[in-house]
N, C-alpha and C. Protein backbone atom coordinates (compact mmCIF):
# COMPACT_ATOMS: atom_id res chain seq x y z
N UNK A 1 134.28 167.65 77.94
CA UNK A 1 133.28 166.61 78.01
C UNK A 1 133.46 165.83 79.31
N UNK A 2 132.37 165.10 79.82
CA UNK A 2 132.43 164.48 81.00
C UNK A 2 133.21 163.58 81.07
N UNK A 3 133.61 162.91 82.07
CA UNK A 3 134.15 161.69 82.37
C UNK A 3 132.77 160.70 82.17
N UNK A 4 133.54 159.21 81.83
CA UNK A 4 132.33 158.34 81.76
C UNK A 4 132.28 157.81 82.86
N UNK A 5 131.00 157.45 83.54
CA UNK A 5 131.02 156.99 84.88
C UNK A 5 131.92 154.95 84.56
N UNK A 6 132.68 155.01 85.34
CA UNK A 6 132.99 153.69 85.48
C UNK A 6 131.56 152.60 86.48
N UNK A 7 131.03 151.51 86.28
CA UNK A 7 130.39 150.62 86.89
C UNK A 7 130.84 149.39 87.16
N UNK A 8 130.79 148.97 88.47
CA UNK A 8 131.56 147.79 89.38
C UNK A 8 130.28 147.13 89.34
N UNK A 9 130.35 145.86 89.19
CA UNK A 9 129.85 144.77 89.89
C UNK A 9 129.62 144.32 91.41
N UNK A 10 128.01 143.31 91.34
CA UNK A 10 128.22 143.55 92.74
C UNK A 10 129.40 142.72 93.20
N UNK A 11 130.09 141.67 92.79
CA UNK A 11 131.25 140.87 93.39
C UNK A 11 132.36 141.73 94.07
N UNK A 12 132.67 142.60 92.86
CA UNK A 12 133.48 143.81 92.95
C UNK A 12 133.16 144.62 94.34
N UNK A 13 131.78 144.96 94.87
CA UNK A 13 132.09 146.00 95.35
C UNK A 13 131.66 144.97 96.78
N UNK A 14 131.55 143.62 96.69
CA UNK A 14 131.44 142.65 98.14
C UNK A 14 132.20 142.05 98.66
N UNK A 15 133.50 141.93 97.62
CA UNK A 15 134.65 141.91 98.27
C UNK A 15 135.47 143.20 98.46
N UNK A 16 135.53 144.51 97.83
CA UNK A 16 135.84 145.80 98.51
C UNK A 16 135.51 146.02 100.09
N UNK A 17 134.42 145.55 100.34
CA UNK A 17 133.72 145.89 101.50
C UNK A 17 134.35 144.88 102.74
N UNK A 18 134.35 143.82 102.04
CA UNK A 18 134.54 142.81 103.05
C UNK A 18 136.01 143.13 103.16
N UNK A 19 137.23 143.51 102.06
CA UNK A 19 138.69 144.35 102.75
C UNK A 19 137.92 144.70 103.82
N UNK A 20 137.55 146.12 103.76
CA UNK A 20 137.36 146.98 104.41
C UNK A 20 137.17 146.45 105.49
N UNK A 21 136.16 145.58 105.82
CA UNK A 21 135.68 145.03 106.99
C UNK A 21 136.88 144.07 107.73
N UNK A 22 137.29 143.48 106.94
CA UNK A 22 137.77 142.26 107.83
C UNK A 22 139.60 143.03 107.74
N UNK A 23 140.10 143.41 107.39
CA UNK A 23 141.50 143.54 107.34
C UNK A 23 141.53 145.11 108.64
N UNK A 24 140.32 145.95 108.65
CA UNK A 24 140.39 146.58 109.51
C UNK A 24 141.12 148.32 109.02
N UNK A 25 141.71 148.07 107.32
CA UNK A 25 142.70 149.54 107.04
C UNK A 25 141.31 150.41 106.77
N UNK A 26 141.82 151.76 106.38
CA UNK A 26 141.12 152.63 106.24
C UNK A 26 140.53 152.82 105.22
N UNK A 27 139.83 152.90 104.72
CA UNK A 27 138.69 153.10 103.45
C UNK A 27 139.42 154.38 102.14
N UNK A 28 139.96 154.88 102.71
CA UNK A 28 140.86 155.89 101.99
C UNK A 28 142.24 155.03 101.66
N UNK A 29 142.95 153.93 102.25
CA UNK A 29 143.78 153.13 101.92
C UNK A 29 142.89 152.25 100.65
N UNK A 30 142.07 151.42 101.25
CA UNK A 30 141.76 150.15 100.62
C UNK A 30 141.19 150.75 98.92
N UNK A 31 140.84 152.17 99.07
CA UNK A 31 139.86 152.69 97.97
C UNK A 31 141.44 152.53 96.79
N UNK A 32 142.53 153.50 97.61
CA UNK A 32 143.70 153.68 96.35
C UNK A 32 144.18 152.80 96.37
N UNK A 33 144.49 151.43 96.71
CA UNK A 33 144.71 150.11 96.73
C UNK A 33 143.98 149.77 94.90
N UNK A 34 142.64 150.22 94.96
CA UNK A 34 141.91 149.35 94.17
C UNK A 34 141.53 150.21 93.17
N UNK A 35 142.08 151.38 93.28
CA UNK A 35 141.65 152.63 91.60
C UNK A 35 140.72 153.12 91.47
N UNK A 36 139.55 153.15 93.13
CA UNK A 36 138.45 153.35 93.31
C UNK A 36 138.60 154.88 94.01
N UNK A 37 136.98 155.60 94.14
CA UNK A 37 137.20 156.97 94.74
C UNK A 37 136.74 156.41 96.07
N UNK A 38 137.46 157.28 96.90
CA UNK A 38 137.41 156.57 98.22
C UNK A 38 135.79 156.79 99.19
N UNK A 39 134.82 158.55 98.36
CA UNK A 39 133.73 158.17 98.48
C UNK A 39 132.79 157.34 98.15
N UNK A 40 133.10 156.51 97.30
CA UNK A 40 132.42 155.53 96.43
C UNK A 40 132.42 154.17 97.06
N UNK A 41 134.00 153.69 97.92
CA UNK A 41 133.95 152.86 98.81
C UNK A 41 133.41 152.92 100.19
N UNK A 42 133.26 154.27 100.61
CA UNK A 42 132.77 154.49 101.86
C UNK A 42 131.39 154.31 101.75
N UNK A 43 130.77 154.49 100.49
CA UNK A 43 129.50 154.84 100.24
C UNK A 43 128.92 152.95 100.27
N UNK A 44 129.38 151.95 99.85
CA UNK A 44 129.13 150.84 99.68
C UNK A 44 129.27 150.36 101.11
N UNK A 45 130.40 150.62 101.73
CA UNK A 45 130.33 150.03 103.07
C UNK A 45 129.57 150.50 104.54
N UNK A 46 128.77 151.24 104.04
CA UNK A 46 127.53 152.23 104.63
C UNK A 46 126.06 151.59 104.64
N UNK A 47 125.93 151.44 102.88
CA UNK A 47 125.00 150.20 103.01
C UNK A 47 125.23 148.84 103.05
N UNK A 48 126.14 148.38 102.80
CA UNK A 48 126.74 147.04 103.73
C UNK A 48 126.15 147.22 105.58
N UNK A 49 126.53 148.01 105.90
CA UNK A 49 126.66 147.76 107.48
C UNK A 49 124.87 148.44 107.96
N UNK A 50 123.79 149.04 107.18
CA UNK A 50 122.53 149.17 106.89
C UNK A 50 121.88 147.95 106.42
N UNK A 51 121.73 147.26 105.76
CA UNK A 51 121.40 145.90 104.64
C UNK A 51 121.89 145.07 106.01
N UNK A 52 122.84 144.65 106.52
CA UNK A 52 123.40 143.66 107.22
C UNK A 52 123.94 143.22 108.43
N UNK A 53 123.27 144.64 109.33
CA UNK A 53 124.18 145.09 110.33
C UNK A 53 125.39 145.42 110.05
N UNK A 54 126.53 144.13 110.08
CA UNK A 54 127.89 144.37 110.03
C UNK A 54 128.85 144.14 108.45
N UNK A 55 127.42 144.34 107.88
CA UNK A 55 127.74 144.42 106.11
C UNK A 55 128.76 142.96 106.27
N UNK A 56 128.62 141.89 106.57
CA UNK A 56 128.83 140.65 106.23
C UNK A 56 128.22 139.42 105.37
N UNK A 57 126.86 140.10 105.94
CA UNK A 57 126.10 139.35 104.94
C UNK A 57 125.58 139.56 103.75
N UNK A 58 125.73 138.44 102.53
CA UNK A 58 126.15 138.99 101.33
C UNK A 58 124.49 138.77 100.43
N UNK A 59 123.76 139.40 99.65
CA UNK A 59 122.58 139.07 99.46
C UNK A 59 121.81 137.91 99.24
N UNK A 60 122.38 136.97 98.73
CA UNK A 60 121.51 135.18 98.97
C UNK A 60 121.36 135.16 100.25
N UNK A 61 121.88 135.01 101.03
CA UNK A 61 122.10 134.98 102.67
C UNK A 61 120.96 135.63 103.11
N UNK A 62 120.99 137.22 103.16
CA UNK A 62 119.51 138.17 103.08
C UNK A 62 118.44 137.43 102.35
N UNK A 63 118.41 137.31 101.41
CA UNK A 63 117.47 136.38 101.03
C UNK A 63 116.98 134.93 101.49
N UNK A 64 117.53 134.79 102.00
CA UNK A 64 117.41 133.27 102.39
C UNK A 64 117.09 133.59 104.04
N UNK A 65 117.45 134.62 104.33
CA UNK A 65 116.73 134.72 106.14
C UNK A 65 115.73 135.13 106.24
N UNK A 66 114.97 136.19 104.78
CA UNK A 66 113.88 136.68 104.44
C UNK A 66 113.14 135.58 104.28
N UNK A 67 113.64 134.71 103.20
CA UNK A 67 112.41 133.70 103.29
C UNK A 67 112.26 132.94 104.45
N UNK A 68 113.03 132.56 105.08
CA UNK A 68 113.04 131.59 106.02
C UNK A 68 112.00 132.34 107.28
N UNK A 69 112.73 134.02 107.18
CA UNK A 69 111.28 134.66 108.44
C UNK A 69 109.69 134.52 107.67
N UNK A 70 109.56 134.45 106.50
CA UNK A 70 108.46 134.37 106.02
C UNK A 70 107.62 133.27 106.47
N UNK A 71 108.99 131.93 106.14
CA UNK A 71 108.42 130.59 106.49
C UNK A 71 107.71 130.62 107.55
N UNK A 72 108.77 130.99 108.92
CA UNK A 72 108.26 131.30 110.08
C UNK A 72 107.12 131.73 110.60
N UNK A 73 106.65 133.06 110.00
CA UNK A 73 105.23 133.87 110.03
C UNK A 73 104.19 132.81 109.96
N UNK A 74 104.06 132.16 108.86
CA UNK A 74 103.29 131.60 108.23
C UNK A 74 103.05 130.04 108.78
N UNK A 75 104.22 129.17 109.42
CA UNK A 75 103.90 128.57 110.52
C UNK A 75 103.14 128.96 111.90
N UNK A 76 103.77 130.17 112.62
CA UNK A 76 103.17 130.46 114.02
C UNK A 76 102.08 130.95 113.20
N UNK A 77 101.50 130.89 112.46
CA UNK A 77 99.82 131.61 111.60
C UNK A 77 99.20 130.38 111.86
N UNK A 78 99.27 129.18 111.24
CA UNK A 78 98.65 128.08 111.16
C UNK A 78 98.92 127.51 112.39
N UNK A 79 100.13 127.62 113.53
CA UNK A 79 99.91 126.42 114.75
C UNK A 79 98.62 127.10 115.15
N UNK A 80 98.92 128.61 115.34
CA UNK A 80 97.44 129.44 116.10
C UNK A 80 96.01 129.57 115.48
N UNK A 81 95.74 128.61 114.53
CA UNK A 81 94.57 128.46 113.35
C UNK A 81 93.91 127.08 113.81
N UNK A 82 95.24 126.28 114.36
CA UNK A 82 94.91 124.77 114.00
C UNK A 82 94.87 125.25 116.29
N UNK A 83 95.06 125.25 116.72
CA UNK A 83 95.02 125.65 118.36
C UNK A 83 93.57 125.93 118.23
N UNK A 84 93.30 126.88 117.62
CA UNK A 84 91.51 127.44 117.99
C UNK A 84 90.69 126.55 117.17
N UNK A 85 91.10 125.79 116.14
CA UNK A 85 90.18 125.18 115.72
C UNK A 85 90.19 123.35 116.95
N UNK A 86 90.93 123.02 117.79
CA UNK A 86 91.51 122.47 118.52
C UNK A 86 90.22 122.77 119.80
N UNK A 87 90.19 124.13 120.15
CA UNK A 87 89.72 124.58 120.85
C UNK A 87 87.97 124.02 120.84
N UNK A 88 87.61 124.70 119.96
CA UNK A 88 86.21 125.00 119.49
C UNK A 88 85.82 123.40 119.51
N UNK A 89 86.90 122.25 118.69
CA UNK A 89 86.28 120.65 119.21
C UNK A 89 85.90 120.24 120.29
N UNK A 90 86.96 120.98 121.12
CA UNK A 90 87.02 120.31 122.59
C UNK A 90 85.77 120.49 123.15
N UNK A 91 85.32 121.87 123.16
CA UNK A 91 83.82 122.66 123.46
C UNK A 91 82.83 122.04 122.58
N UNK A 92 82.81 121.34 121.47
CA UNK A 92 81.91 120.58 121.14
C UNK A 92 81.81 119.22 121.71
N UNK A 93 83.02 118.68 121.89
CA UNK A 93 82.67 117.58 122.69
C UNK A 93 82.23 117.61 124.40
N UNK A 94 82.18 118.53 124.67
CA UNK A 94 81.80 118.70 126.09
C UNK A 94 80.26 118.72 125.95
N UNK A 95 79.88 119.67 124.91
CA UNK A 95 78.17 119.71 124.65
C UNK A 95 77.81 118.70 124.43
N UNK A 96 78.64 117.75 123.34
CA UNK A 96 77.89 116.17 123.09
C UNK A 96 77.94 115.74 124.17
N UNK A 97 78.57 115.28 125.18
CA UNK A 97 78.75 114.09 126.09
C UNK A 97 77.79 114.54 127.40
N UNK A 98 77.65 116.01 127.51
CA UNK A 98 76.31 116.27 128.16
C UNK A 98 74.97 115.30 128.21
């Protein structure tokens, strides 16, 4: 019969990663360190460093730069809404004062 798959948490596998990252050992060390298969750690710190560039950043963080570029969008949308509507006055007041 099979083995049962074991399942980590994400805490579990964001501080695995961050070993990995910040102490600098080898992924085949840090994996038997922790009772893990060492493709399984390589495999997390792959999309760590995809997701985050340097797989540091931990998902609230991602989330929170997502919204914040959203914010962003959606400001430079409206300065350039409220500019042409800016515009179009100015050109009306030139016709009135004619």
């Amino acid at each position: 019969m099979a083995d049962k798959r074991r399942k980590f948490d994400a805490e579990f596998r964001e501080g695995a990663v961050r070993i990995v990252a910040e102490t600098g050992r080898p992924i085949g060390q840090v994996a038997k360190d922790l009772g893990i298969n060492e493709t399984t750690l390589a495999t997390w710190v792959s999309r760590a460093k995809k997701a985050g560039g340097d797989g540091t950043l931990r998902v609230p963080e991602r989330e929170e730069l997502a919204r914040l570029r959203r914010l962003d969008a959606e400001k430079n949308r409206r300065i350039r809404e409220l500019e042409m509507e800016r515009d179009v006055l100015k050109r009306c007041m030139v016709l009135w004062v004619k």
